[in-house]
Each structure stands twice: as structure tokens, then as C-alpha cells.
C-alpha atoms as a PDB file:
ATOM      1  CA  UNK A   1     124.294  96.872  87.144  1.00  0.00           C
ATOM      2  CA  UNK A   2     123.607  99.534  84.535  1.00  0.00           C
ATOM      3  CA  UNK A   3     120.374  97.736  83.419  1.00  0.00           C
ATOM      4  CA  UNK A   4     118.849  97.687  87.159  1.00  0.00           C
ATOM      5  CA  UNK A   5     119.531 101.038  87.042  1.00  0.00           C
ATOM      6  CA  UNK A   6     117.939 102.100  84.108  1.00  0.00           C
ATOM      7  CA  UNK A   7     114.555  99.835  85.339  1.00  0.00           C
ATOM      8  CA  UNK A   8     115.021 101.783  88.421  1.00  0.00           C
ATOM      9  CA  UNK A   9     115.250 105.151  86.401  1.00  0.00           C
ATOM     10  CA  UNK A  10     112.209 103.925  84.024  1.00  0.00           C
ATOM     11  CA  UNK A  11     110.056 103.070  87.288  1.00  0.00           C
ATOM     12  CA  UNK A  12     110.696 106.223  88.958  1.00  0.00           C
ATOM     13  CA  UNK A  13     109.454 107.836  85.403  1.00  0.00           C
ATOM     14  CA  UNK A  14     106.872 105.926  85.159  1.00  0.00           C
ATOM     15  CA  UNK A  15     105.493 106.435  88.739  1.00  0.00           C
ATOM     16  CA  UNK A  16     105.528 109.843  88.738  1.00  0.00           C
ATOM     17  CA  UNK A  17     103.813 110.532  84.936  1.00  0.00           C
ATOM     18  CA  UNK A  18     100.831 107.719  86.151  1.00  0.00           C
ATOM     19  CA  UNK A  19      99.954 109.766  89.424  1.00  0.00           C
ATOM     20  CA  UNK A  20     100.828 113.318  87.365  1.00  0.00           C
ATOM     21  CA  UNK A  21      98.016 111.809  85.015  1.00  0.00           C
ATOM     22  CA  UNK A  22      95.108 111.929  87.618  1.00  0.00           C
ATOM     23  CA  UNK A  23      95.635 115.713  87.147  1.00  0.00           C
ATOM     24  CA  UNK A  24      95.398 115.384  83.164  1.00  0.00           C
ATOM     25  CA  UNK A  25      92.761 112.880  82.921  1.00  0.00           C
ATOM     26  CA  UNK A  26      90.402 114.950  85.303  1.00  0.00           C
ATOM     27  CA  UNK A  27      90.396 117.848  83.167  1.00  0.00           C
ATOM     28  CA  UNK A  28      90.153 115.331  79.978  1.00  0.00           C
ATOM     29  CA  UNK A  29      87.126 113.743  81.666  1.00  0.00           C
ATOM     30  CA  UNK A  30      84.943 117.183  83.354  1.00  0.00           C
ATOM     31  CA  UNK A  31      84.951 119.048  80.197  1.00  0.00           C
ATOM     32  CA  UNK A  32      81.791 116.923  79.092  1.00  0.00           C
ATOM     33  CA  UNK A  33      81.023 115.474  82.556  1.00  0.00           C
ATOM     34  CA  UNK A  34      80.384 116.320  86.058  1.00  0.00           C
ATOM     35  CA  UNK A  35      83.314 115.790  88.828  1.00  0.00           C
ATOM     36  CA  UNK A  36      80.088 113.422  90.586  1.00  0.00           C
ATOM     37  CA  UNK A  37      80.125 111.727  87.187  1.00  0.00           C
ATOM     38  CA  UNK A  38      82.899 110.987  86.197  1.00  0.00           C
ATOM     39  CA  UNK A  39      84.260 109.696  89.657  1.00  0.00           C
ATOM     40  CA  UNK A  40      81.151 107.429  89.798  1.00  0.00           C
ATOM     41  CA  UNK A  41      82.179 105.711  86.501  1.00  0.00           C
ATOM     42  CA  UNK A  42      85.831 105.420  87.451  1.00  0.00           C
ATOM     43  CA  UNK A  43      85.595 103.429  91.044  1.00  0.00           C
ATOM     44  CA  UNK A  44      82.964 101.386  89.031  1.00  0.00           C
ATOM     45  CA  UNK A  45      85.089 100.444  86.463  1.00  0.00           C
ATOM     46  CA  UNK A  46      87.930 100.178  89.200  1.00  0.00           C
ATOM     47  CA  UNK A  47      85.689  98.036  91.239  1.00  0.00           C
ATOM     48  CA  UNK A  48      84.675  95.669  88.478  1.00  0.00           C
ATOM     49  CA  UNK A  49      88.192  95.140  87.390  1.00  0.00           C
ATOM     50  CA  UNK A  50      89.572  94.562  91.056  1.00  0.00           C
ATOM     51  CA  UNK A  51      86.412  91.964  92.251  1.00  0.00           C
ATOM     52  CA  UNK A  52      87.750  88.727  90.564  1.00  0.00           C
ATOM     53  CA  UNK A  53      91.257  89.255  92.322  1.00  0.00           C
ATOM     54  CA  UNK A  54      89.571  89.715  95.377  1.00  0.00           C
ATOM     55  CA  UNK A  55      86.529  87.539  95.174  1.00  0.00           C
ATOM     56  CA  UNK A  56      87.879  84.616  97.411  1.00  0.00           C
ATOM     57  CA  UNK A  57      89.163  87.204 100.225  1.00  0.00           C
ATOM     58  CA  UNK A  58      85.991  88.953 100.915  1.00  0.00           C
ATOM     59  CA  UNK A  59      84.695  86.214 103.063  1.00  0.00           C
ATOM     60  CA  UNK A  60      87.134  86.679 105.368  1.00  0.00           C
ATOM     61  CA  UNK A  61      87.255  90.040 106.015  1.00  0.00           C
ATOM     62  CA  UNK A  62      86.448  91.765 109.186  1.00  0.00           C
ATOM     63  CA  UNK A  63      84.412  94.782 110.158  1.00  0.00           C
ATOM     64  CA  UNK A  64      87.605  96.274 111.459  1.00  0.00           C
ATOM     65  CA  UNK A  65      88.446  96.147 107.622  1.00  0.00           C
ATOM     66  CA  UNK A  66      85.768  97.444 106.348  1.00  0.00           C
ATOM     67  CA  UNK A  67      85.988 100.716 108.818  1.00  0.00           C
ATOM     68  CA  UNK A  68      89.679 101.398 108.133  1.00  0.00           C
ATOM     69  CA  UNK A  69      88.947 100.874 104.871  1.00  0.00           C
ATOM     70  CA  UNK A  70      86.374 103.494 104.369  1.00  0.00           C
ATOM     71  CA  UNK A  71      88.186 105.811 106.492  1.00  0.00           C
ATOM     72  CA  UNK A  72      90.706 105.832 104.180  1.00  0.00           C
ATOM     73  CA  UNK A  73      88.337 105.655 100.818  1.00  0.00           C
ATOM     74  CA  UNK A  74      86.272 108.597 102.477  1.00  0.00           C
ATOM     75  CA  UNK A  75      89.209 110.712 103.114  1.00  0.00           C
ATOM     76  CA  UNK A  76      92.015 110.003 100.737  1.00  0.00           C
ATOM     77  CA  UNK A  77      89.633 108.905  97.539  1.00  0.00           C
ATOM     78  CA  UNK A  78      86.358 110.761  97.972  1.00  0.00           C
ATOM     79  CA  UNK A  79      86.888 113.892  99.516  1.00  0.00           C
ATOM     80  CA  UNK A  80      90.128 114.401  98.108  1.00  0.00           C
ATOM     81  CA  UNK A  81      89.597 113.732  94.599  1.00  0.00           C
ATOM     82  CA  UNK A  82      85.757 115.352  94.413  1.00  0.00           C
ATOM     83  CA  UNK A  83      87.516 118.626  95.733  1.00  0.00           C
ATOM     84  CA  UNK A  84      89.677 118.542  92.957  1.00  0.00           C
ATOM     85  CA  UNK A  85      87.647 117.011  90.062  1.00  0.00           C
ATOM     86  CA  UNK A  86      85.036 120.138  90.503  1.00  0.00           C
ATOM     87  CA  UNK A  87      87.992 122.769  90.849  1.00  0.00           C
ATOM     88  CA  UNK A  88      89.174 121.802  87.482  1.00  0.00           C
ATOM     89  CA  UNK A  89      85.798 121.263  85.897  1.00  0.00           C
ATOM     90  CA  UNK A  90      85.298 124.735  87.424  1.00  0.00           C
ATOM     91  CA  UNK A  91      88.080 125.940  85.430  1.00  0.00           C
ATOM     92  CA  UNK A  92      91.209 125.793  87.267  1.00  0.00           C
ATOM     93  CA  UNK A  93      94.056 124.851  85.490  1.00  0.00           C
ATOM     94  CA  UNK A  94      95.386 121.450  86.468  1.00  0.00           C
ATOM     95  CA  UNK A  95      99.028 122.467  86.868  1.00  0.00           C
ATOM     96  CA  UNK A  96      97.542 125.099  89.506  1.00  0.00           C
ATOM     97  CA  UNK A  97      95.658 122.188  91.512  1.00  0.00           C
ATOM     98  CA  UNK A  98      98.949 119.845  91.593  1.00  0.00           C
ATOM     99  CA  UNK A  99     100.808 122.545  92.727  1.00  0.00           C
ATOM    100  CA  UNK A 100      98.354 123.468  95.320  1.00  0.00           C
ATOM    101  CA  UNK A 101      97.982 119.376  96.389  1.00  0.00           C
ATOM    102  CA  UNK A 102     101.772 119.782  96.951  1.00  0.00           C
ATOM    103  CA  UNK A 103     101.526 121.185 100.161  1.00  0.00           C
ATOM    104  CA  UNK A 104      99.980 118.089 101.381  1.00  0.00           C
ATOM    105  CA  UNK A 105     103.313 116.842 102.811  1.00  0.00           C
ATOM    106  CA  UNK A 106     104.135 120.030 104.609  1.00  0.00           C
ATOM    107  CA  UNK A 107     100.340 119.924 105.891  1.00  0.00           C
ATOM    108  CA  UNK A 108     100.854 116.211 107.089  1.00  0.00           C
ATOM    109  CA  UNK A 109     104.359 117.088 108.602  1.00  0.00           C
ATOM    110  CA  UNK A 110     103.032 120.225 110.045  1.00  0.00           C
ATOM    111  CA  UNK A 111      99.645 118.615 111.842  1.00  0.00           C
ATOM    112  CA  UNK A 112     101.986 114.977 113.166  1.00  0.00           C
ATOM    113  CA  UNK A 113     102.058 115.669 116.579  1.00  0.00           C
ATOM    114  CA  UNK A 114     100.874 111.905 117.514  1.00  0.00           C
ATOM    115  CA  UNK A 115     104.551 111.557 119.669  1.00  0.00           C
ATOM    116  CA  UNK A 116     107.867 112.995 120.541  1.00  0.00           C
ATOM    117  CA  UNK A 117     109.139 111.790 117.404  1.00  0.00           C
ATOM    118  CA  UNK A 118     106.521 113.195 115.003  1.00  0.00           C
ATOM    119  CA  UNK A 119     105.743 116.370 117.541  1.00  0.00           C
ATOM    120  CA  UNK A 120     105.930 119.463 114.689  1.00  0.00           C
ATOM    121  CA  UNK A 121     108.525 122.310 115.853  1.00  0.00           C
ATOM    122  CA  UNK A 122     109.892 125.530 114.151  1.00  0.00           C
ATOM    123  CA  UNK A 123     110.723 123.751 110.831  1.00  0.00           C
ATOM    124  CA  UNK A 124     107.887 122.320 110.155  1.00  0.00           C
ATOM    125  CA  UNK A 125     105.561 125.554 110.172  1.00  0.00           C
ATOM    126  CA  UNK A 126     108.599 127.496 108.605  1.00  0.00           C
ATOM    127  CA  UNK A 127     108.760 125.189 105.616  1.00  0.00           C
ATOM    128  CA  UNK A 128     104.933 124.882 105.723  1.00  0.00           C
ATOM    129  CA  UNK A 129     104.814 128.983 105.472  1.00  0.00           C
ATOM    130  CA  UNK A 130     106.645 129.214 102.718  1.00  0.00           C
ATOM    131  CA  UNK A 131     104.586 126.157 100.822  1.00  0.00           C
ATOM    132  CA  UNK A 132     101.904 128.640 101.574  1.00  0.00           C
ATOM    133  CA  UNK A 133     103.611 131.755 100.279  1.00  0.00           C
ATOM    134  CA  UNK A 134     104.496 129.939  97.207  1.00  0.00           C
ATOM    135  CA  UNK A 135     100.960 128.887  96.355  1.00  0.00           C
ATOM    136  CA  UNK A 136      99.719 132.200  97.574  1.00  0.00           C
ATOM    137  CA  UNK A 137     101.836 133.996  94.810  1.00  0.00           C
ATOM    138  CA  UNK A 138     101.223 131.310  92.120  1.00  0.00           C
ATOM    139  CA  UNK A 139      97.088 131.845  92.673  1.00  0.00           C
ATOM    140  CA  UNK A 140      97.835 136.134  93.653  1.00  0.00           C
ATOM    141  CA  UNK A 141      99.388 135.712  89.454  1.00  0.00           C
ATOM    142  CA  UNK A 142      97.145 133.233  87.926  1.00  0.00           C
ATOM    143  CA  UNK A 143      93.844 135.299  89.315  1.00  0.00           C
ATOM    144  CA  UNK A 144      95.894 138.774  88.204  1.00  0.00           C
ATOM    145  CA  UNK A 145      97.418 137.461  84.614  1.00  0.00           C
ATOM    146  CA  UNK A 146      95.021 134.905  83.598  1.00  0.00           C
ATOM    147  CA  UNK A 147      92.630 136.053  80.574  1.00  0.00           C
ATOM    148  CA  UNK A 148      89.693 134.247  82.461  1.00  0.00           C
ATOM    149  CA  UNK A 149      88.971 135.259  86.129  1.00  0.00           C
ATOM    150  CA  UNK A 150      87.936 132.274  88.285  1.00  0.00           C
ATOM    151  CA  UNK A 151      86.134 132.374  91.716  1.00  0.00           C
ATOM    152  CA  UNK A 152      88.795 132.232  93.843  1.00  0.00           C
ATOM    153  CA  UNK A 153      86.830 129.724  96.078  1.00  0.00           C
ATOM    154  CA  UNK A 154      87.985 126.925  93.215  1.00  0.00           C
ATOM    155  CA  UNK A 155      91.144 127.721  94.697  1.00  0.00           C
ATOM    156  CA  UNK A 156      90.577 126.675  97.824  1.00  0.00           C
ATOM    157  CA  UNK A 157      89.342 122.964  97.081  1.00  0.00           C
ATOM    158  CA  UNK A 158      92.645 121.702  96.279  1.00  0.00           C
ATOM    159  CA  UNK A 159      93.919 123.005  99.194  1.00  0.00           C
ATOM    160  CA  UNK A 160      90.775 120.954 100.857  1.00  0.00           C
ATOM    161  CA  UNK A 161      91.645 118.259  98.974  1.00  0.00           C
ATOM    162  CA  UNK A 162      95.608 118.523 100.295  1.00  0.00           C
ATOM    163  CA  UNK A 163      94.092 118.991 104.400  1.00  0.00           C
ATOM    164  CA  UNK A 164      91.936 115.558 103.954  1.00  0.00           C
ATOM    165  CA  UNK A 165      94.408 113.231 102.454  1.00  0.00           C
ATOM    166  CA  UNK A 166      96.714 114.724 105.018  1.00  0.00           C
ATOM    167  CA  UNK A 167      94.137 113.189 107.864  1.00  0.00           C
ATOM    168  CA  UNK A 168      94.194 110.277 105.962  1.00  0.00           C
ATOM    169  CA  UNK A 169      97.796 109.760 106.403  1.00  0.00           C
ATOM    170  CA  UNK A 170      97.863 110.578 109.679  1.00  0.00           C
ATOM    171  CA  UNK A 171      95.189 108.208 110.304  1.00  0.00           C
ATOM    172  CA  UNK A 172      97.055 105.462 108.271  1.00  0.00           C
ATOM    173  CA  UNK A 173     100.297 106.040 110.608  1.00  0.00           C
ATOM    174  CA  UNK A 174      98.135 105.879 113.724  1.00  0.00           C
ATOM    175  CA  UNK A 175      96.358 102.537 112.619  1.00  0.00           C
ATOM    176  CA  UNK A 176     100.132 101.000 111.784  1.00  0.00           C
ATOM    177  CA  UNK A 177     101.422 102.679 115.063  1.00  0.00           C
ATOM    178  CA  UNK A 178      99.054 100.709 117.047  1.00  0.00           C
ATOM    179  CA  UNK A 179      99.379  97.540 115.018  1.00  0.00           C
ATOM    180  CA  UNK A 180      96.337  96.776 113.701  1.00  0.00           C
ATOM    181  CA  UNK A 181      97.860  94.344 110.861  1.00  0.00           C
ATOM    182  CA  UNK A 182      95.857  96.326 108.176  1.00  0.00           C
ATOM    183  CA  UNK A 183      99.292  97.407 106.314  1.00  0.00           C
ATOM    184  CA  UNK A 184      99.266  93.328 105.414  1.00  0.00           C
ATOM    185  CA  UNK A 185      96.849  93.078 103.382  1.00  0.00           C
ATOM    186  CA  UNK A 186      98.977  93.337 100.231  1.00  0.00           C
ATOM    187  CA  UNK A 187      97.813  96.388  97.723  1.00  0.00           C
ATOM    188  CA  UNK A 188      94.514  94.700  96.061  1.00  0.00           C
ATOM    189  CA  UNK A 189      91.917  94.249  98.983  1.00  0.00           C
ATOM    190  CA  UNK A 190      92.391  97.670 100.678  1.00  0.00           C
ATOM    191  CA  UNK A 191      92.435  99.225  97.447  1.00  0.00           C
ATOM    192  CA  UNK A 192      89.225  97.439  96.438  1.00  0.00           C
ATOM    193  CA  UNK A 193      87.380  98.177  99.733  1.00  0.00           C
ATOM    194  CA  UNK A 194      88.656 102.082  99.340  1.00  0.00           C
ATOM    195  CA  UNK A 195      87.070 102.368  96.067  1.00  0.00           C
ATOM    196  CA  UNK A 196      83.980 100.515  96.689  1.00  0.00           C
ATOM    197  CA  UNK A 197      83.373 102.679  99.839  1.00  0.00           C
ATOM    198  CA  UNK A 198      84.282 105.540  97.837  1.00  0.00           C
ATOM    199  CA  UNK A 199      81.705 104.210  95.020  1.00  0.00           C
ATOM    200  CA  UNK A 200      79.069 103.518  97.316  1.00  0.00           C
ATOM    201  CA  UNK A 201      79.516 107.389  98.541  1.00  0.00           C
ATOM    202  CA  UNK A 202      79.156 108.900  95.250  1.00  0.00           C
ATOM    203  CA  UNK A 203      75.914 106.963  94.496  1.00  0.00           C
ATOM    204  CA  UNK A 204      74.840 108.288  97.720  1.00  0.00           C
ATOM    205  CA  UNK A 205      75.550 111.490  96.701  1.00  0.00           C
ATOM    206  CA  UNK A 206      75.006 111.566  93.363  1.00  0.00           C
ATOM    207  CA  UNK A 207      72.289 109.820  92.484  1.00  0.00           C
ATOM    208  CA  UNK A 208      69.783 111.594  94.452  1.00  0.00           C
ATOM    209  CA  UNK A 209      70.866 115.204  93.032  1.00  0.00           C
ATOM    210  CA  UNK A 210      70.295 113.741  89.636  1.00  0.00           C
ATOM    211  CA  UNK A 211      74.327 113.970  88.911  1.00  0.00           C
ATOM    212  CA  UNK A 212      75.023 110.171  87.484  1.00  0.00           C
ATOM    213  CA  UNK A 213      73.910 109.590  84.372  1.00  0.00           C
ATOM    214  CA  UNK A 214      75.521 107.636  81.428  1.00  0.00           C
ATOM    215  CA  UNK A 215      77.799 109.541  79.649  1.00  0.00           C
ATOM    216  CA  UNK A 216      77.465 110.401  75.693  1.00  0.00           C
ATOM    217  CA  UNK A 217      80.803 111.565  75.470  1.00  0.00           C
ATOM    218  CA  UNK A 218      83.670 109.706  73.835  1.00  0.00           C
ATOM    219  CA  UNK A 219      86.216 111.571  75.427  1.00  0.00           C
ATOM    220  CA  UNK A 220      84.358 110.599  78.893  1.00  0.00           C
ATOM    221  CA  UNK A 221      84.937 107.254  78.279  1.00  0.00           C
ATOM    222  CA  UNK A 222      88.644 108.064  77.639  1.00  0.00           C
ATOM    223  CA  UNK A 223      89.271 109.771  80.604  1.00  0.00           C
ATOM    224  CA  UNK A 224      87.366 106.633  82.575  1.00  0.00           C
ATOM    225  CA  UNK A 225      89.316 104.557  81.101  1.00  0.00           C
ATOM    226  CA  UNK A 226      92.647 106.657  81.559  1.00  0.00           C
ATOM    227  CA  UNK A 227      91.557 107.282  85.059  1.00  0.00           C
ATOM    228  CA  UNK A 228      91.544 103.694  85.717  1.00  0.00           C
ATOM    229  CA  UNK A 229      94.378 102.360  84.023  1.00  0.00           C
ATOM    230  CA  UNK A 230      96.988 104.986  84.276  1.00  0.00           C
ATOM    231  CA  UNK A 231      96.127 106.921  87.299  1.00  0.00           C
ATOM    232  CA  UNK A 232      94.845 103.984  89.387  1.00  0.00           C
ATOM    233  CA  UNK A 233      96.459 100.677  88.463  1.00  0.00           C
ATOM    234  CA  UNK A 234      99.838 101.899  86.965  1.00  0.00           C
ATOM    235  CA  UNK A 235     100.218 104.206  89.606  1.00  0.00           C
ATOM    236  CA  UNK A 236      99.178 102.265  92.499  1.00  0.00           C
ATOM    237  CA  UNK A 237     101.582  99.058  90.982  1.00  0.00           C
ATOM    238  CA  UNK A 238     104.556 101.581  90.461  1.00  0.00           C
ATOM    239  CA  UNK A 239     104.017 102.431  93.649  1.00  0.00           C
ATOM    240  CA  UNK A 240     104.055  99.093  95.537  1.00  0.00           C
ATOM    241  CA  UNK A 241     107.055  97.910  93.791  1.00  0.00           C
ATOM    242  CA  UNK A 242     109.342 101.339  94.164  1.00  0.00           C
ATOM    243  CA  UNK A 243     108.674 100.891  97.886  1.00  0.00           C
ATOM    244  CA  UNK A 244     110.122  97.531  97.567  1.00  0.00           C
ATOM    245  CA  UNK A 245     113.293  98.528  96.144  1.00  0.00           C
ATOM    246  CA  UNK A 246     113.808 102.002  97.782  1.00  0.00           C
ATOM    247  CA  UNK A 247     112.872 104.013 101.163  1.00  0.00           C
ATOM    248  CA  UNK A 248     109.920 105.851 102.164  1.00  0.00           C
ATOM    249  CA  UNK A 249     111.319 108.810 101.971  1.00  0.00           C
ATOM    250  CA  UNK A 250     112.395 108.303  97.879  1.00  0.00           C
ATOM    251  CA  UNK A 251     109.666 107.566  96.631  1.00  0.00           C
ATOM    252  CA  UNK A 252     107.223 110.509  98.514  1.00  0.00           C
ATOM    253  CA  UNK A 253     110.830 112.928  97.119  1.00  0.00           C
ATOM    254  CA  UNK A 254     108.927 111.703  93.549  1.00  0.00           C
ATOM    255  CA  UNK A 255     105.266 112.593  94.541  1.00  0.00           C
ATOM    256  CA  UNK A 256     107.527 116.610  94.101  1.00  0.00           C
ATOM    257  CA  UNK A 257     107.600 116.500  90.946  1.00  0.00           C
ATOM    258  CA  UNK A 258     104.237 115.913  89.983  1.00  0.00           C
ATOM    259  CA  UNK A 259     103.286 119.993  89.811  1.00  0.00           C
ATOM    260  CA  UNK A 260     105.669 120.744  87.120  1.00  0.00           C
ATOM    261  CA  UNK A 261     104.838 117.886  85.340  1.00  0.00           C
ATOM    262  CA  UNK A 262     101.685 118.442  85.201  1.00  0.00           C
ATOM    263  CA  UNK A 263     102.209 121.886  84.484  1.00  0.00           C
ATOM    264  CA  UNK A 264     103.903 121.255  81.173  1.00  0.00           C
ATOM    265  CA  UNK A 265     101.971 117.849  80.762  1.00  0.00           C
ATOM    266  CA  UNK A 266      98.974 120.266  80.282  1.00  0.00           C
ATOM    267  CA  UNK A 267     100.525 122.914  78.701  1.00  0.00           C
ATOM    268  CA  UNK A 268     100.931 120.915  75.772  1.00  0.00           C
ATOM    269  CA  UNK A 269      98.058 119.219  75.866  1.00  0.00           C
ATOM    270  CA  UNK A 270      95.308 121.712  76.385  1.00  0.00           C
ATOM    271  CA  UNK A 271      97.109 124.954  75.712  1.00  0.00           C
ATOM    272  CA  UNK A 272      97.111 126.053  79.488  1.00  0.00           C
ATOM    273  CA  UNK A 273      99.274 129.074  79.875  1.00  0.00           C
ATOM    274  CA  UNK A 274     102.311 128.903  81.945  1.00  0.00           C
ATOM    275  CA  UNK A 275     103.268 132.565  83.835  1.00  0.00           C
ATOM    276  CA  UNK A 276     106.879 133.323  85.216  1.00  0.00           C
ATOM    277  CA  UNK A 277     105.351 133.957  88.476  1.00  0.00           C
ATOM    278  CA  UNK A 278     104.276 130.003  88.748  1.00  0.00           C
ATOM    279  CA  UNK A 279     107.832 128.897  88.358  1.00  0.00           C
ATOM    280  CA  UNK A 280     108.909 131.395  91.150  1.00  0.00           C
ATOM    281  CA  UNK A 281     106.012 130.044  93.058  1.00  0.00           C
ATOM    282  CA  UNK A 282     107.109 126.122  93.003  1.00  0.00           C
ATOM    283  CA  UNK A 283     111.000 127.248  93.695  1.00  0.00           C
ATOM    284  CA  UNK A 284     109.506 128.837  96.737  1.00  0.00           C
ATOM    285  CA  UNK A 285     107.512 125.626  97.809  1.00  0.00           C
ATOM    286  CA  UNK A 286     110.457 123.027  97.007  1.00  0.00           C
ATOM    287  CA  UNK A 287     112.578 125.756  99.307  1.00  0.00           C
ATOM    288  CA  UNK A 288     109.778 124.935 102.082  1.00  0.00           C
ATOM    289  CA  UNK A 289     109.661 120.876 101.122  1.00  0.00           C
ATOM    290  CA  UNK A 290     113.342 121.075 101.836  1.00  0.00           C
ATOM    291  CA  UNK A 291     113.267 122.608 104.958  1.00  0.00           C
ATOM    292  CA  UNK A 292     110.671 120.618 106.297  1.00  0.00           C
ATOM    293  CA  UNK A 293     112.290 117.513 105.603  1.00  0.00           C
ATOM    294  CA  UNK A 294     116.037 118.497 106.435  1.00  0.00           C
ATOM    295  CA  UNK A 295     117.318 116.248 109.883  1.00  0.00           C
ATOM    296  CA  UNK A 296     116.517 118.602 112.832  1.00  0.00           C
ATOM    297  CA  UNK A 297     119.663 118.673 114.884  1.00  0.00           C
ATOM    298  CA  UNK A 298     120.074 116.518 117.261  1.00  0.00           C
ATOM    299  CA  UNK A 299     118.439 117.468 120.865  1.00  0.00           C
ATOM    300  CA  UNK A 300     121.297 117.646 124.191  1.00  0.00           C
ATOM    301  CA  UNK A 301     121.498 114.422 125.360  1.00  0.00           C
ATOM    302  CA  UNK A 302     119.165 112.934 128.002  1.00  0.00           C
ATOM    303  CA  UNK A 303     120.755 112.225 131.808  1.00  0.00           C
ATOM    304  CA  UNK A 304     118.303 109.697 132.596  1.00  0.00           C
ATOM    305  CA  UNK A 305     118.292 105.949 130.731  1.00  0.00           C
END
């Protein structure tokens, strides 16, 4: 029916502008505050909102849980997003560090070598060369063109960032090859236990370098409360319920177009400047995406049973 597929259309839309936001809301949020700083109040605020949803569950958890749990939260949450939070409070543009994130999937398909099925071959590290090309000549232009000249180690946290949520999803499709049961415990629990881990890590490291403190910002407080409502909830619940209506491999096609985006998305926002070489640079890494996930051909066929 035209009006599923219009809800379908708006979902999609609405998945990819609430993750796209992370990007837009971190460089809202580390203008007046630390990356430490403003994570800290976000999984706070996340953690506070998710606790009466989850309140008559905790009980029952296990300690097999909690460890998967902040496996993932360490990984995926913390390292990821910290890497990223201080390259754009550093400076870097926040189209640049999407695009850069991007090559997560060729990462993850590039390091799956858990079984015959996964094992990475001559695709994989073609399409995962020219992801790196890409980037390479997007961050070769935007350290040439751009009026302000950046360290080019802020470059290399998003790329950080894109190597530890990679392990995470490795780890993720380990724990559900071997059947642990953790992929049933709905979207609210794991993503409470994520962030608290993730909260309890920032305090850890924060709060003994003197980097939490409350903020005296307004537009802090915005971006918290973006953070949390946009670029956790929204796009955590967009997410759940596109993977109940189409494949795996849909909805990750979406997490694609995320860089450009975000690249206009800030653009218009905060004036970032757009060069021609960073549209050369994400034709170059969609031509690796595609390669990477084109069917390999099918392998002569085996004599024994």
C-alpha cells in the first residue's frame, strides 16, 4: 500500500538523520564543553531516563550480562564515541569524522575471518583500499585547502573510533554465533547496561583528571539533551523497528549515507566548508562499500557431502 510505503520511506529518513545527528550534536555540545564532559552528562541523562523501564529486570540479570554488556559499552560507546567527541572538539569538521567512521564496515568485513563463511578474500581488502584511498584524499584536501591547519593526529581518532566499534561487532557476531541468548534481551536492558558501563568509565576517567564538572552553557544542555533524544533514543527505536520490517543488509545500506548528510547537515548549520575533493573522496569510498559487499562468485563445487 502506498501509505506503508511512505512510513517505510519516512522511517528510513528518519533513521538515518537521528544517527547523522550524533555527528551534529557533538560539535553543538564540545564547543563549550569537554568530549569527557559532555559524554558524562549524556549516558547520565540516558541512564536516568532508561532505569524505570528497566528497574524490575535488573534483579535478574546475570554476570554473563553484565560482561557482554560492558564489552560492548567499552568498545562500541566509550571508546568509539570519546575518539570522536575530542576530534571534533579538536576542530575537525564533523562531515570529515562521518566520512572517516564510514570505513567501519569495510574494517569489520575486512578483519571477519571467525569461519569459512566470513573468512576475508581479495574483495574485501580491495574495497577496503579504496575506503582508505578515499579518506586519504578527503583528509590529503581538507589539511591542504582548509583555512585552519589541524594536527593531523585528530584525524586519526575517527579512524580509532571506526577499528573499535568494528571489534565490537565482531564480538557481537561471535557472542550470537555461539548462542549465548544475549541478542533476546529486547533493545532497553542491553542498551541500559552499555551506557551505564560506559558512564561508570567516564567517571573513572574523568573525574579524577578534574574533566566533569557542571556545565554553564546553554547550548551544553542542548546538545545533552539532543544527544539523548535524537541520537540515542530515536535512533536506537528507528533502528529496532526497520530491522523488523527489512533485512540486515538494508538497513546497515542506510548507515552510507550518514557522511554526506552530515556533511551538508553541518554545512548549513555551522558554516563548515565543503571542497570538491570531499565529494570525489566519498564516490571513491561508496565504489569500495560496493565492492565489498557485491556476492563473491560462487566457489567450484565440493566432491565430498
Amino acid at each position: 500500500m502506498p501509505s506503508n510505503a511512505l512510513y517505510l520511506i519516512l522511517l528510513q529518513a528518519i533513521f538515518v538523520l537521528s544517527w547523522s545527528s550524533g555527528f551534529i550534536g557533538a560539535r553543538l555540545g564540545t564547543e563549550d564543553a569537554g568530549a569527557i564532559n559532555l559524554l558524562f552528562w549524556r549516558f547520565l541523562l540516558v541512564s536516568i531516563c532508561l532505569l524505570p523501564f528497566v528497574l524490575h529486570r535488573l534483579r535478574a540479570i546475570s554476570w554473563a550480562q553484565i560482561r557482554y554488556n560492558a564489552v560492548i559499552g567499552f568498545l562500541a560507546q566509550f571508546a568509539y564515541l570519546v575518539s570522536v567527541y575530542i576530534a571534533i572538539r579538536g576542530g575537525l569538521p564533523a562531515g570529515i569524522a562521518a566520512i572517516i567512521c564510514a570505513l567501519q564496515p569495510l574494517i569489520t568485513a575486512s578483519m571477519s575471518n571467525s569461519d569459512h563463511h566470513e573468512r576475508s578474500g581479495r574483495q574485501e581488502w580491495l574495497g577496503l583500499g579504496l575506503g582508505f584511498a578515499g579518506v586519504s584524499l578527503i583528509i590529503f584536501a581538507e589539511y591542504s585547502l582548509s583555512a585552519t591547519r589541524l594536527d593531523l593526529w585528530l584525524y586519526a581518532l575517527p579512524l580509532i573510533a571506526a577499528i573499535t566499534l568494528s571489534i565490537a561487532t565482531l564480538y557481537q557476531r561471535r557472542q550470537s554465533i555461539m548462542a549465548t541468548g544475549h541478542s533476546k534481551d529486547g533493545l532497553l536492558l542491553p542498551l541500559f547496561l552499555q551506557s551505564t558501563a560506559t558512564l561508570i568509565l567516564l567517571s573513572t576517567t574523568g573525574l579524577p583528571l578534574g574533566l566533569i564538572e557542571v556545565p554553564a552553557s546553554t547550548q551544553v544542555w542542548v546538545a545533552v539533551a539532543w544527544l539523548t533524544l535524537f541520537s540515542t533514543f530515536i535512533a536506537y527505536l528507528s533502528l529496532w523497528i526497520l530491522l523488523t520490517k527489512l533485512s540486515a543488509t538494508r538497513v546497515s545500506a542506510l548507515v552510507y549515507l550518514e557522511p554526506p548528510v552530515t556533511l551538508i547537515w553541518a554545512a548549513l548549520m555551522f558554516g563548515d566548508v565543503i571542497h570538491w575533493t570531499t565529494y570525489v573522496g566519498i564516490a571513491v569510498v561508496a565504489a569500495g562499500i560496493v565492492i565489498t559487499r557485491q556476492p563473491r562468485k560462487s566457489a567450484a563445487p565440493a566432491t565430498a557431502p
